[in-house]
PDB file of N, CA and C in Angstrom:
ATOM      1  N   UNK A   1     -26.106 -29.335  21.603  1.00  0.00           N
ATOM      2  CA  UNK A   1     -27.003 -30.057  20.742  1.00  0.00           C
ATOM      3  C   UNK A   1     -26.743 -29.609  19.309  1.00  0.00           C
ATOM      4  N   UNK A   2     -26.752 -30.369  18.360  1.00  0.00           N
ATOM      5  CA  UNK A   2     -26.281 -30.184  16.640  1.00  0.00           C
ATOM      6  C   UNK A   2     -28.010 -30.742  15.807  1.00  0.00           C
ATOM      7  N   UNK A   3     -27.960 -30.211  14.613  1.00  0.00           N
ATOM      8  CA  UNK A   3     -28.781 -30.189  14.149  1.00  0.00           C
ATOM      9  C   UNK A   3     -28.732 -31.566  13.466  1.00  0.00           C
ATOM     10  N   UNK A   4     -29.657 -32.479  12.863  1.00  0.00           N
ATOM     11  CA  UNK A   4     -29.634 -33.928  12.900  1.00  0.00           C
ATOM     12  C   UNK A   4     -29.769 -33.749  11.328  1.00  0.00           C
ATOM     13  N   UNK A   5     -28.176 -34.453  10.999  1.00  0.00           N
ATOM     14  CA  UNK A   5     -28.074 -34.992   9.177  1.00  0.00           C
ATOM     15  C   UNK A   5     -29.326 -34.943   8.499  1.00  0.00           C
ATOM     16  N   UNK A   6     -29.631 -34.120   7.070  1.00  0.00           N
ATOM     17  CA  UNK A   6     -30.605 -34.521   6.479  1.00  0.00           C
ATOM     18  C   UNK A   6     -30.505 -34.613   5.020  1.00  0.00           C
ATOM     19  N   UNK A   7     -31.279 -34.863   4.204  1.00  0.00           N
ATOM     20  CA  UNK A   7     -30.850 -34.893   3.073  1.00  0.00           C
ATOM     21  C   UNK A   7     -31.137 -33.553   2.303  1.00  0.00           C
ATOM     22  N   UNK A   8     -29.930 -32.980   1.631  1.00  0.00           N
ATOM     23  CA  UNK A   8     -29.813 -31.925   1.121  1.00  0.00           C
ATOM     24  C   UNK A   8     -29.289 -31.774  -0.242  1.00  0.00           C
ATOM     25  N   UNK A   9     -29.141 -31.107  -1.074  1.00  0.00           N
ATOM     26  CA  UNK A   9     -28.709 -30.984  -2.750  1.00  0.00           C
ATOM     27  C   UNK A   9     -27.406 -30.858  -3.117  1.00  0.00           C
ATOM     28  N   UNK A  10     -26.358 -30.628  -1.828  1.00  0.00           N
ATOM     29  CA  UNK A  10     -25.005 -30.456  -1.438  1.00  0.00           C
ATOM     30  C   UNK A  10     -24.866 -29.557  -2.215  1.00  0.00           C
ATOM     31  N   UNK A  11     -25.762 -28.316  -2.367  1.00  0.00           N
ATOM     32  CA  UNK A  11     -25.502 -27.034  -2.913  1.00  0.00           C
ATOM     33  C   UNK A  11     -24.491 -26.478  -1.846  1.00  0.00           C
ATOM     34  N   UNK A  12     -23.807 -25.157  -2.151  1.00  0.00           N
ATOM     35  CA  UNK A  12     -22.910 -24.300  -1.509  1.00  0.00           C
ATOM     36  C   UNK A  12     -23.685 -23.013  -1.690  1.00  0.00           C
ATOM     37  N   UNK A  13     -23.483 -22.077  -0.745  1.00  0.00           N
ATOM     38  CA  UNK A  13     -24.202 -20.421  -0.539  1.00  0.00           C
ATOM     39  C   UNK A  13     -22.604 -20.090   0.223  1.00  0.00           C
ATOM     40  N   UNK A  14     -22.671 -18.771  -0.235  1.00  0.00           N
ATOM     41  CA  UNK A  14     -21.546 -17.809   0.250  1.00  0.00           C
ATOM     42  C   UNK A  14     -22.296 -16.558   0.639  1.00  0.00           C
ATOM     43  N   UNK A  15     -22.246 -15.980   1.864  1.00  0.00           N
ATOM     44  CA  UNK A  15     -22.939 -14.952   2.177  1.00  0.00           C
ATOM     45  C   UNK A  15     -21.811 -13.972   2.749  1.00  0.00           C
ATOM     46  N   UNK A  16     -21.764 -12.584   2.252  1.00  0.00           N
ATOM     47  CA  UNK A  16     -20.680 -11.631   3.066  1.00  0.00           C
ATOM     48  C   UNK A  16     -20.186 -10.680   2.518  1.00  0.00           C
ATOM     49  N   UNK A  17     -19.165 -10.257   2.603  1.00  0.00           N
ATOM     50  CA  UNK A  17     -18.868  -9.077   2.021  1.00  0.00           C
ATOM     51  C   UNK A  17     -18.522  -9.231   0.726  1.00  0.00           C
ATOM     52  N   UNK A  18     -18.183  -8.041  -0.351  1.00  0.00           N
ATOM     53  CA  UNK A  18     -18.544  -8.433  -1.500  1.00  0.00           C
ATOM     54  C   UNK A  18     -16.802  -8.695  -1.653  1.00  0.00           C
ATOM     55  N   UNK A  19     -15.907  -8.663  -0.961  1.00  0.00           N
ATOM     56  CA  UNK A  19     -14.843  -8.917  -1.599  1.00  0.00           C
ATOM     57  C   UNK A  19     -14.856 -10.737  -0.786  1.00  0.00           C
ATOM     58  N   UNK A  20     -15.260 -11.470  -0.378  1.00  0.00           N
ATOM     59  CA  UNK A  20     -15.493 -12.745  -0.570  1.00  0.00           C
ATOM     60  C   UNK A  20     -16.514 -13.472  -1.167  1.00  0.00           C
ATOM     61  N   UNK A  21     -17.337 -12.715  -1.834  1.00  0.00           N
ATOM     62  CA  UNK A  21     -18.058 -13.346  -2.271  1.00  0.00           C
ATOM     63  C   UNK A  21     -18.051 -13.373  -3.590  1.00  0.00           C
ATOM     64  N   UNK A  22     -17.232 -11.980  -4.315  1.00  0.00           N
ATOM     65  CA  UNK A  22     -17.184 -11.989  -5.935  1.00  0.00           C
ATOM     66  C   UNK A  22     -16.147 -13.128  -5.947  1.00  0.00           C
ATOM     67  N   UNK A  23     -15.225 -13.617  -5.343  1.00  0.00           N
ATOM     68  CA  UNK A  23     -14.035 -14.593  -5.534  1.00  0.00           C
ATOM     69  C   UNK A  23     -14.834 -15.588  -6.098  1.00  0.00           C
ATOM     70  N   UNK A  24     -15.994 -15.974  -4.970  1.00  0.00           N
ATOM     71  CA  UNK A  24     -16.687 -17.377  -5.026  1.00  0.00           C
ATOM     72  C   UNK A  24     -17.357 -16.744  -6.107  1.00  0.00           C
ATOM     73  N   UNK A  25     -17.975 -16.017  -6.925  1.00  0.00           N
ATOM     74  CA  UNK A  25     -18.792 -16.079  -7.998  1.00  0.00           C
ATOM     75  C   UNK A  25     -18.277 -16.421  -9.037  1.00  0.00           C
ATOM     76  N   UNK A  26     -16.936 -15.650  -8.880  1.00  0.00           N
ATOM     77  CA  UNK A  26     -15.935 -15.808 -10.130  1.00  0.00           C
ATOM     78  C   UNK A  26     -15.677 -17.415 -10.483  1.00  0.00           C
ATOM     79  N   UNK A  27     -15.646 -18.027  -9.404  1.00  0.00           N
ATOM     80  CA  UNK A  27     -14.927 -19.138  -9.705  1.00  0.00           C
ATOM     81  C   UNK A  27     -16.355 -20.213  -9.998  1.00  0.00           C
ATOM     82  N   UNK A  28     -17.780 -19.515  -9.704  1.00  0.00           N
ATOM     83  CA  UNK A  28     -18.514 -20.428 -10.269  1.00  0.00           C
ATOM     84  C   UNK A  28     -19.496 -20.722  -9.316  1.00  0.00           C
ATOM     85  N   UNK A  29     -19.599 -20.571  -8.572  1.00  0.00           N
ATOM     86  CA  UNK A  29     -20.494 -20.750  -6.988  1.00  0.00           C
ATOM     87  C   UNK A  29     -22.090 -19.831  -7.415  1.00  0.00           C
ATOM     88  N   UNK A  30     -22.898 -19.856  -7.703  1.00  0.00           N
ATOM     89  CA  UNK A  30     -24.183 -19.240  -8.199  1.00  0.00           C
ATOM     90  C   UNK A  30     -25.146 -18.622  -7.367  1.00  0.00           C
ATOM     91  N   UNK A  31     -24.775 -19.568  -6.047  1.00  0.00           N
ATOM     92  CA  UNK A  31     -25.761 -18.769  -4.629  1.00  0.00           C
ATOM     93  C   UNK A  31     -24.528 -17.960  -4.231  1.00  0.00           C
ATOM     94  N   UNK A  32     -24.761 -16.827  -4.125  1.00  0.00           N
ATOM     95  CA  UNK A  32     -23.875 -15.831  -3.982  1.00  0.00           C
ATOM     96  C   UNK A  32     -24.682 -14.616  -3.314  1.00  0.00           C
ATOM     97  N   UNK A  33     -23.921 -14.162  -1.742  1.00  0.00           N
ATOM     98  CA  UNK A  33     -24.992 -13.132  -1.291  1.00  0.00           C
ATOM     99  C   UNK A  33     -24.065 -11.863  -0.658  1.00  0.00           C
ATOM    100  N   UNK A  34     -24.355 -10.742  -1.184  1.00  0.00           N
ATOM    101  CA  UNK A  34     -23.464  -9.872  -0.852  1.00  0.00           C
ATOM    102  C   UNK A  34     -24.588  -9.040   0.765  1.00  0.00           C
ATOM    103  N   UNK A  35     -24.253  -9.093   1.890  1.00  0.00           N
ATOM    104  CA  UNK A  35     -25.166  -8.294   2.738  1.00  0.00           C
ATOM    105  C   UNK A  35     -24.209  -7.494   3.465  1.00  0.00           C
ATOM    106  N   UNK A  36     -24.924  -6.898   4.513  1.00  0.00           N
ATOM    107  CA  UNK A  36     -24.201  -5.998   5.679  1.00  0.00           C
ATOM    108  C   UNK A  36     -25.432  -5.685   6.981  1.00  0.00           C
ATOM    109  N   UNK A  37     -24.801  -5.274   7.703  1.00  0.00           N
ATOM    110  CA  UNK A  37     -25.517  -5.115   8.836  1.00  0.00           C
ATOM    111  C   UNK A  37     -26.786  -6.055   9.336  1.00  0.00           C
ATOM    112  N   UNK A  38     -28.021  -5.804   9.240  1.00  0.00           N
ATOM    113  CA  UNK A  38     -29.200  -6.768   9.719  1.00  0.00           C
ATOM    114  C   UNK A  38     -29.401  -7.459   8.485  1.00  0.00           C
ATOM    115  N   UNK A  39     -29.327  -6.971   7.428  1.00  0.00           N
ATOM    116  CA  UNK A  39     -29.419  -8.084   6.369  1.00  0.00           C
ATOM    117  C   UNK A  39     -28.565  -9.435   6.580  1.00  0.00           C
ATOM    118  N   UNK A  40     -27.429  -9.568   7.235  1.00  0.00           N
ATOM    119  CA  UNK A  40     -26.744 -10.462   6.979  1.00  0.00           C
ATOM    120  C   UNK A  40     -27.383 -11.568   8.335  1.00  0.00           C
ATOM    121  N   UNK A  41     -27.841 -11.007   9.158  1.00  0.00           N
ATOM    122  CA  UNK A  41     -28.549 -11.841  10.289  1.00  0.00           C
ATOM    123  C   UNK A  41     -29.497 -13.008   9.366  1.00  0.00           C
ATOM    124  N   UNK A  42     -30.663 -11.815   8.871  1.00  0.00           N
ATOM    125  CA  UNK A  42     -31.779 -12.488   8.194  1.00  0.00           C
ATOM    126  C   UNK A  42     -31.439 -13.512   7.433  1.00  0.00           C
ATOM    127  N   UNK A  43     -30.463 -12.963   5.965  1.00  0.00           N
ATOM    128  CA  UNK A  43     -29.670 -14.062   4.715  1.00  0.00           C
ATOM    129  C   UNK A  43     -29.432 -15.345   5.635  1.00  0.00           C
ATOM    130  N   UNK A  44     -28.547 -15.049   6.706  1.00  0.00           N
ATOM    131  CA  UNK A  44     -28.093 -16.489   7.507  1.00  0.00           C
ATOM    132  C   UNK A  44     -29.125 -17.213   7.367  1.00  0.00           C
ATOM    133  N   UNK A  45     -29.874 -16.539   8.850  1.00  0.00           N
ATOM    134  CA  UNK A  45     -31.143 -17.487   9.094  1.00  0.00           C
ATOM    135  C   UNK A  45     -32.191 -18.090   7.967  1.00  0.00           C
ATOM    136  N   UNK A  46     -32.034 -17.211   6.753  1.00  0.00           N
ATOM    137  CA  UNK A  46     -33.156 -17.794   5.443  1.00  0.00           C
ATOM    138  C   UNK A  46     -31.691 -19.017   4.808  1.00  0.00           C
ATOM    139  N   UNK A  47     -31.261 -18.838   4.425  1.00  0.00           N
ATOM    140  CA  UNK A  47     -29.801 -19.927   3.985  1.00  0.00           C
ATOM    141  C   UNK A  47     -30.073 -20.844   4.736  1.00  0.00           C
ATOM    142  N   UNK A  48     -29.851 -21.186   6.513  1.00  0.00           N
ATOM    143  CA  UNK A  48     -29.410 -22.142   6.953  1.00  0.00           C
ATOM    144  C   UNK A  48     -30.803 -22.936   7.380  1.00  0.00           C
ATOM    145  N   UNK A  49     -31.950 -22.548   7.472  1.00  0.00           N
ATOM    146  CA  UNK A  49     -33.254 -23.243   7.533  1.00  0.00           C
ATOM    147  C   UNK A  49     -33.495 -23.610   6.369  1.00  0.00           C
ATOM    148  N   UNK A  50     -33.815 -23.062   5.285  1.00  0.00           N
ATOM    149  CA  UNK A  50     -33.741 -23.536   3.763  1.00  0.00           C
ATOM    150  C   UNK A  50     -33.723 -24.965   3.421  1.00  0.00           C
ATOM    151  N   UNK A  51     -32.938 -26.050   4.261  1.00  0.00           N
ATOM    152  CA  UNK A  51     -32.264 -27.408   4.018  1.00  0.00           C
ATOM    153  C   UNK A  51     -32.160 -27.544   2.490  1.00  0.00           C
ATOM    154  N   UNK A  52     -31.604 -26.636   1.866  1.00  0.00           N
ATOM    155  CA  UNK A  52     -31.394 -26.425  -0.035  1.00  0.00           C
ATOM    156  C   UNK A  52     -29.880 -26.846   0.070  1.00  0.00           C
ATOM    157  N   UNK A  53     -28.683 -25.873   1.233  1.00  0.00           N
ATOM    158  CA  UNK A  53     -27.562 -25.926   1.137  1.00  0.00           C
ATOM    159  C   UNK A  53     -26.436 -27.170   2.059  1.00  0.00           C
ATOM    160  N   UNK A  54     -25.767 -27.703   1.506  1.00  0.00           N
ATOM    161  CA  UNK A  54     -24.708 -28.632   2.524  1.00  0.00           C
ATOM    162  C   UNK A  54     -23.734 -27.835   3.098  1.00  0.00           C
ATOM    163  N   UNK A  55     -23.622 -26.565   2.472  1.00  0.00           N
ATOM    164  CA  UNK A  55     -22.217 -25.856   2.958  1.00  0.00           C
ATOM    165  C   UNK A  55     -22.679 -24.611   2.925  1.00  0.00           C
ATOM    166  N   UNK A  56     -22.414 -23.574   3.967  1.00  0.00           N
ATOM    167  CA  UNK A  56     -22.434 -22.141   3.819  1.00  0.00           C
ATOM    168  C   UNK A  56     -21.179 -21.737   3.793  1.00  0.00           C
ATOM    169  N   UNK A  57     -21.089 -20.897   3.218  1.00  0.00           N
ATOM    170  CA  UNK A  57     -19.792 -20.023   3.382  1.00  0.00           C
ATOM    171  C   UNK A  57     -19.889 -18.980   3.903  1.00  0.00           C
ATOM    172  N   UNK A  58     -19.553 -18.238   4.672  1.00  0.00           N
ATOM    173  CA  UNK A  58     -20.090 -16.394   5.252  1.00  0.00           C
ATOM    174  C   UNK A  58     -18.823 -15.505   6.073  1.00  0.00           C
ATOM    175  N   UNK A  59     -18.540 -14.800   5.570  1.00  0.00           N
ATOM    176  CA  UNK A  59     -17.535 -13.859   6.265  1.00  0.00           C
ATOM    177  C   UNK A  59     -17.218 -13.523   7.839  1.00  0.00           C
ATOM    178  N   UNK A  60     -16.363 -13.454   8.396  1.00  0.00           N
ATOM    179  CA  UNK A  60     -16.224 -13.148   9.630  1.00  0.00           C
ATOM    180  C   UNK A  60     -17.352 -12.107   9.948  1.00  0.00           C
ATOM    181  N   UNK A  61     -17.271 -10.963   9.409  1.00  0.00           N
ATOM    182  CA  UNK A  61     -18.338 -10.136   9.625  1.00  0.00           C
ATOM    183  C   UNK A  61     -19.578 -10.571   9.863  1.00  0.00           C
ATOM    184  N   UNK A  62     -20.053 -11.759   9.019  1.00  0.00           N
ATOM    185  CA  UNK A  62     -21.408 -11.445   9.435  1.00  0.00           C
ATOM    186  C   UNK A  62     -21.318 -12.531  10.657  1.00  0.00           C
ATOM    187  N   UNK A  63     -20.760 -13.463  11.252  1.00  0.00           N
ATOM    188  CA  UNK A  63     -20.390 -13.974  12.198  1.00  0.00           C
ATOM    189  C   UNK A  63     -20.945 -12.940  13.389  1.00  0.00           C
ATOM    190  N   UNK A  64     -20.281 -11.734  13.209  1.00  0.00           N
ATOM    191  CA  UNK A  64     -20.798 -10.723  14.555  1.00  0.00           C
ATOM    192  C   UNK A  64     -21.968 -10.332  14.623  1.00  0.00           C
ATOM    193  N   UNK A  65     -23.376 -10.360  13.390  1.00  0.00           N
ATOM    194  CA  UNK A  65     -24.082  -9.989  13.328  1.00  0.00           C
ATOM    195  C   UNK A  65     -25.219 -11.097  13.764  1.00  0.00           C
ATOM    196  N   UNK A  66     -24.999 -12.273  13.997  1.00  0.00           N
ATOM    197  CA  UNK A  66     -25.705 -12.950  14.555  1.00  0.00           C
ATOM    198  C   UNK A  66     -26.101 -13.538  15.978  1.00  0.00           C
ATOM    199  N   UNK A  67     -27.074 -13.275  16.247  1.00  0.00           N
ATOM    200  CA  UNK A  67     -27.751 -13.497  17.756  1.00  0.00           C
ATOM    201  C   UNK A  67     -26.514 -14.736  18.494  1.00  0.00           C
ATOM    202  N   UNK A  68     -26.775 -14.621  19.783  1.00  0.00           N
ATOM    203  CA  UNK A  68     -25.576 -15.936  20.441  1.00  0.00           C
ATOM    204  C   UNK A  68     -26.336 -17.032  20.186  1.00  0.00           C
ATOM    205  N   UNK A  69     -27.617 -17.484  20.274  1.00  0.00           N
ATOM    206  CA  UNK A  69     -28.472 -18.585  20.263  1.00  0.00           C
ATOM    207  C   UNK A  69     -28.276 -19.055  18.971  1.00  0.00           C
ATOM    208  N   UNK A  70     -28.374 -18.407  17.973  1.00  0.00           N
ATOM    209  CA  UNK A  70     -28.440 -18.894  16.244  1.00  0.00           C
ATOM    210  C   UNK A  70     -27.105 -19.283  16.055  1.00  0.00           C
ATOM    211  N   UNK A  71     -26.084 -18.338  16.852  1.00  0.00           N
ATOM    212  CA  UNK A  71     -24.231 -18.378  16.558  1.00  0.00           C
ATOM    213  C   UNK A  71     -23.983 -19.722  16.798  1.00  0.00           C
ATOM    214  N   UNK A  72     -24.553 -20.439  18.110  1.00  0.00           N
ATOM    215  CA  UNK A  72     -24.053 -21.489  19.062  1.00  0.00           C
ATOM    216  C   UNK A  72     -24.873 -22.891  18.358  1.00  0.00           C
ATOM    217  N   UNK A  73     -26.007 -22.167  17.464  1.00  0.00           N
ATOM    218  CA  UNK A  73     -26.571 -23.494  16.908  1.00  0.00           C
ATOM    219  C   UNK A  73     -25.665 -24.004  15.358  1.00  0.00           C
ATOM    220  N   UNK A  74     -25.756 -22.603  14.700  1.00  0.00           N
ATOM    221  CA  UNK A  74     -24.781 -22.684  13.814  1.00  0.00           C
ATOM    222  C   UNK A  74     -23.735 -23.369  13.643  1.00  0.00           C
ATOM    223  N   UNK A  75     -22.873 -23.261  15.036  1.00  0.00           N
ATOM    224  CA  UNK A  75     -21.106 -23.352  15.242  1.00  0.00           C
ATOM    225  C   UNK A  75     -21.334 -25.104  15.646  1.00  0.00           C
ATOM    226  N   UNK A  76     -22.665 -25.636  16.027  1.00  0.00           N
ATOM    227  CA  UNK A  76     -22.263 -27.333  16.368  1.00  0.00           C
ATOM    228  C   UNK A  76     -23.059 -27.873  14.772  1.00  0.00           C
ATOM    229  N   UNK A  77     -23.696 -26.945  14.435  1.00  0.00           N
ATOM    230  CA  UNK A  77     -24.268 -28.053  13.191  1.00  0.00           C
ATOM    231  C   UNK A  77     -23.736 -28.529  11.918  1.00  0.00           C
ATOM    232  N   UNK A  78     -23.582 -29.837  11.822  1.00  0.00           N
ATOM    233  CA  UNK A  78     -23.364 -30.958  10.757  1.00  0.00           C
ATOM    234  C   UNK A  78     -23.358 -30.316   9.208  1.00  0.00           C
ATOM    235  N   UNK A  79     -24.997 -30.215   9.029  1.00  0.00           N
ATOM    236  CA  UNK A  79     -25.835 -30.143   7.738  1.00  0.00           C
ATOM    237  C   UNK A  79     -26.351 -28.779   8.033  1.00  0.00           C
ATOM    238  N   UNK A  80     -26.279 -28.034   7.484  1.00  0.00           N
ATOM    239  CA  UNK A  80     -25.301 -27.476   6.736  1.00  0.00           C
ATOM    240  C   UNK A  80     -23.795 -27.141   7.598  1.00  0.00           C
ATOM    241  N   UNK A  81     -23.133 -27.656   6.963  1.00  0.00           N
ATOM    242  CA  UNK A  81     -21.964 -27.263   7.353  1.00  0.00           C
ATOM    243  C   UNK A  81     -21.571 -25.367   7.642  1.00  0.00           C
ATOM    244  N   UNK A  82     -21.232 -24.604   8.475  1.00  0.00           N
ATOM    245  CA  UNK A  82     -21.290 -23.383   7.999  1.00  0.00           C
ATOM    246  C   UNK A  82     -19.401 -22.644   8.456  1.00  0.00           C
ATOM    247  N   UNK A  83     -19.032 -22.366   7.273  1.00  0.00           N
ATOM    248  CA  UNK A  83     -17.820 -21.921   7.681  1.00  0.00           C
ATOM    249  C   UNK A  83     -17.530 -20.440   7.574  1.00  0.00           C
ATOM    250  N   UNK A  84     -16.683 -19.971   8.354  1.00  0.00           N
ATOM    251  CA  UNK A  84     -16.571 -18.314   8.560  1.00  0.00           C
ATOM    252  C   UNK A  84     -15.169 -18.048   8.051  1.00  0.00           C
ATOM    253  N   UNK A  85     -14.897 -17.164   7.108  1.00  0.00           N
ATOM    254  CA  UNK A  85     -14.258 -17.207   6.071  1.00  0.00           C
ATOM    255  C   UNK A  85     -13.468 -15.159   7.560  1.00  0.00           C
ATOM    256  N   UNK A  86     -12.263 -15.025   7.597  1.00  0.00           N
ATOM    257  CA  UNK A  86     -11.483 -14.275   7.779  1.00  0.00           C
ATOM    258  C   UNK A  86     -11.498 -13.484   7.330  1.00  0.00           C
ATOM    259  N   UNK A  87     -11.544 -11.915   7.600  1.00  0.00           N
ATOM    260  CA  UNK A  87     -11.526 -10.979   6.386  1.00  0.00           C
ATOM    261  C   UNK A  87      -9.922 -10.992   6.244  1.00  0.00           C
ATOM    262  N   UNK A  88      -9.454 -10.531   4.858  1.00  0.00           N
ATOM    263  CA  UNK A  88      -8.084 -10.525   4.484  1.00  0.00           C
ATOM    264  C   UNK A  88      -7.133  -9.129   4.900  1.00  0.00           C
ATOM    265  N   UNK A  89      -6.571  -9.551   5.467  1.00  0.00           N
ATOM    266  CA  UNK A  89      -6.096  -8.136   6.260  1.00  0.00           C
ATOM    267  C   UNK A  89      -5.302  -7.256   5.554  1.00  0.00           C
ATOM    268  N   UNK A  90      -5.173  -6.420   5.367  1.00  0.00           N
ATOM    269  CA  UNK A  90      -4.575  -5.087   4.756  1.00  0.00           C
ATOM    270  C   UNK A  90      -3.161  -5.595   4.139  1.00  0.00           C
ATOM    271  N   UNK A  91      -2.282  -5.784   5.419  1.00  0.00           N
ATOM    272  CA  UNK A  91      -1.060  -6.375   5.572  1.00  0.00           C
ATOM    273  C   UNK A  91      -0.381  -7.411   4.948  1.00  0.00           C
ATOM    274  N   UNK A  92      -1.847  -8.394   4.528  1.00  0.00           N
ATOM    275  CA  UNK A  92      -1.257  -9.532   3.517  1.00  0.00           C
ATOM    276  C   UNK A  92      -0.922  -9.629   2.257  1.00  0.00           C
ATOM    277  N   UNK A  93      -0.580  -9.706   1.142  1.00  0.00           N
ATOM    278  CA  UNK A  93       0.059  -9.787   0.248  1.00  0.00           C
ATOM    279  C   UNK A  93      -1.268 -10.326  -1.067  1.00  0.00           C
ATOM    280  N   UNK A  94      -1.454  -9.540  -1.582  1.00  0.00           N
ATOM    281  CA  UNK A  94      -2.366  -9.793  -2.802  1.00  0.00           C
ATOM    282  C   UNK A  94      -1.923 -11.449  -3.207  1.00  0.00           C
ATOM    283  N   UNK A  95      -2.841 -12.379  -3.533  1.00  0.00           N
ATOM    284  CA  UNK A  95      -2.716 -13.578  -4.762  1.00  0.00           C
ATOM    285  C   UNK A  95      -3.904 -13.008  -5.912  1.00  0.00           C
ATOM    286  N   UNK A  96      -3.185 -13.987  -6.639  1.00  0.00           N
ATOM    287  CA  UNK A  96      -3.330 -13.660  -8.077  1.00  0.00           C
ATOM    288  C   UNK A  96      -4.810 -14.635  -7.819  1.00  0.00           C
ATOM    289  N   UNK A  97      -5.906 -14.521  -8.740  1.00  0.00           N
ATOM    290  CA  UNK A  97      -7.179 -15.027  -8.278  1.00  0.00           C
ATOM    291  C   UNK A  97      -6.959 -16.824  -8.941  1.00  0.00           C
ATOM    292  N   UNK A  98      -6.034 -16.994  -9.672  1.00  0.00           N
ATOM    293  CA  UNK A  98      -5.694 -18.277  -9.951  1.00  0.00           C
ATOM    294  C   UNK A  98      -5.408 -19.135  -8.692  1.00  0.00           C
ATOM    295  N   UNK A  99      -4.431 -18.220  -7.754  1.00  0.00           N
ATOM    296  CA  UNK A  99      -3.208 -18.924  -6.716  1.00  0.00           C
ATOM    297  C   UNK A  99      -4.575 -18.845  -5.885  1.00  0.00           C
ATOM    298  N   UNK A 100      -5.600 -18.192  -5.541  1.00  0.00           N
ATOM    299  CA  UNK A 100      -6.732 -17.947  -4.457  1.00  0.00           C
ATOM    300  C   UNK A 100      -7.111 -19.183  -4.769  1.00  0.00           C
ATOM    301  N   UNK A 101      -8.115 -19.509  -5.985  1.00  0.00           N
ATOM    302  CA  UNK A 101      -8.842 -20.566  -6.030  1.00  0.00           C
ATOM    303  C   UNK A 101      -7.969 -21.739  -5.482  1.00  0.00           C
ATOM    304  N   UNK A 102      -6.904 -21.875  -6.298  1.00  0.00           N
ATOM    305  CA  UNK A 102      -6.651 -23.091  -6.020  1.00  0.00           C
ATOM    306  C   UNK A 102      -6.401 -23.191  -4.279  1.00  0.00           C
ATOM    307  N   UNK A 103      -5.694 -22.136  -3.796  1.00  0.00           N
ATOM    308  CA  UNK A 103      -5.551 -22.748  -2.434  1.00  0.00           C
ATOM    309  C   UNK A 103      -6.988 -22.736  -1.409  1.00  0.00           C
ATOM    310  N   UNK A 104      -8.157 -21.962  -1.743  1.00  0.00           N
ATOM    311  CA  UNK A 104      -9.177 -22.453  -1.197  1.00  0.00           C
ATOM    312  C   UNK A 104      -9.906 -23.225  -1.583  1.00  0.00           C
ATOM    313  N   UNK A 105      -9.952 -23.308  -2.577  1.00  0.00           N
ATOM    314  CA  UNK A 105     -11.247 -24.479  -2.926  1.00  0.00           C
ATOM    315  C   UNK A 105     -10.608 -25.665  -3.905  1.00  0.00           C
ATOM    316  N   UNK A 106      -9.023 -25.589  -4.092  1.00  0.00           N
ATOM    317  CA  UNK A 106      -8.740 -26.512  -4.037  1.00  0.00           C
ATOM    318  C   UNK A 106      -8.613 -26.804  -6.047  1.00  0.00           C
ATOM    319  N   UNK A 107      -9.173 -25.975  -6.827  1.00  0.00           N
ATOM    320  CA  UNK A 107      -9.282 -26.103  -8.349  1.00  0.00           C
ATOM    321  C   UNK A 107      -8.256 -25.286  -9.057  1.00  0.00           C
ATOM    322  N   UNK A 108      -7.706 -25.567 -10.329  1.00  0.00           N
ATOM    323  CA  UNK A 108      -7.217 -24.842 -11.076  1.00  0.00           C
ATOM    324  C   UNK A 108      -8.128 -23.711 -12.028  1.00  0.00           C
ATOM    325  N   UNK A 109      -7.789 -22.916 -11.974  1.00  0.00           N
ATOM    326  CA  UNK A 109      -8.352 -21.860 -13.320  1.00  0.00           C
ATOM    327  C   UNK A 109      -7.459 -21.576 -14.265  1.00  0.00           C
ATOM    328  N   UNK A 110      -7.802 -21.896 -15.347  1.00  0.00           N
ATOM    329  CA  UNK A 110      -6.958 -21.327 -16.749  1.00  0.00           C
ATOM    330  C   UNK A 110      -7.642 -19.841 -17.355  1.00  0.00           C
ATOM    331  N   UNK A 111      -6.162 -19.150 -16.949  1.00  0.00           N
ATOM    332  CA  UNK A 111      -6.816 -17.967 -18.020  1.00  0.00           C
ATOM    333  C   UNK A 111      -5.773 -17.300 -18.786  1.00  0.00           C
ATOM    334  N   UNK A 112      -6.387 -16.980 -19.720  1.00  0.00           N
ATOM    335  CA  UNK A 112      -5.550 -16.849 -21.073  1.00  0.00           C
ATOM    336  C   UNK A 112      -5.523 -15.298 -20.995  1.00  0.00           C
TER     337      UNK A 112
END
């Protein structure tokens, strides 16, 4: 069962660790939530009842911190959309925060 389309402000929230979430601040994103452990349960659940946001953003991490019932409602619902962002593994190769934006969210940044 999925949660039924509603009308929302097609705001965006990013909730997670602080190295995904300063990216999204940097680039302009204003709901911005840095948590850990039970905080990040709660943030979810206040974010995704809210009907303020169209899109969550939230780290793999806090993915583990949420109940299976909230996980499984989460993972079919529409509105808000909620996506779980990978932590970046050790192993991978730094981008420059220009080459980041653009390949996630798709924008250019100019910086001088």
């Amino acid at each position: 069962m999925y949660k039924q389309k509603t009308e929302t402000s097609g705001r965006i929230a990013v909730v997670g660790d602080r190295e995904l979430v300063i990216g999204y601040r940097l680039n302009g994103i204003d709901d911005t939530f840095i948590v850990s452990g039970d905080d990040a349960n709660k943030k979810m659940q206040e974010l995704y009842s809210s009907n303020e946001f169209g899109l969550i953003i939230a780290s793999e991490s806090v993915r583990g911190k949420l109940p299976a019932n909230f996980l499984s409602q989460v993972e079919s619902s529409i509105e808000p959309l909620v996506l779980f962002m990978p932590a970046q593994k050790e192993s991978m190769h730094e981008e420059s925060l220009s080459a980041l934006a653009k390949r996630v969210l798709g924008i250019s940044i100019k910086m001088d």
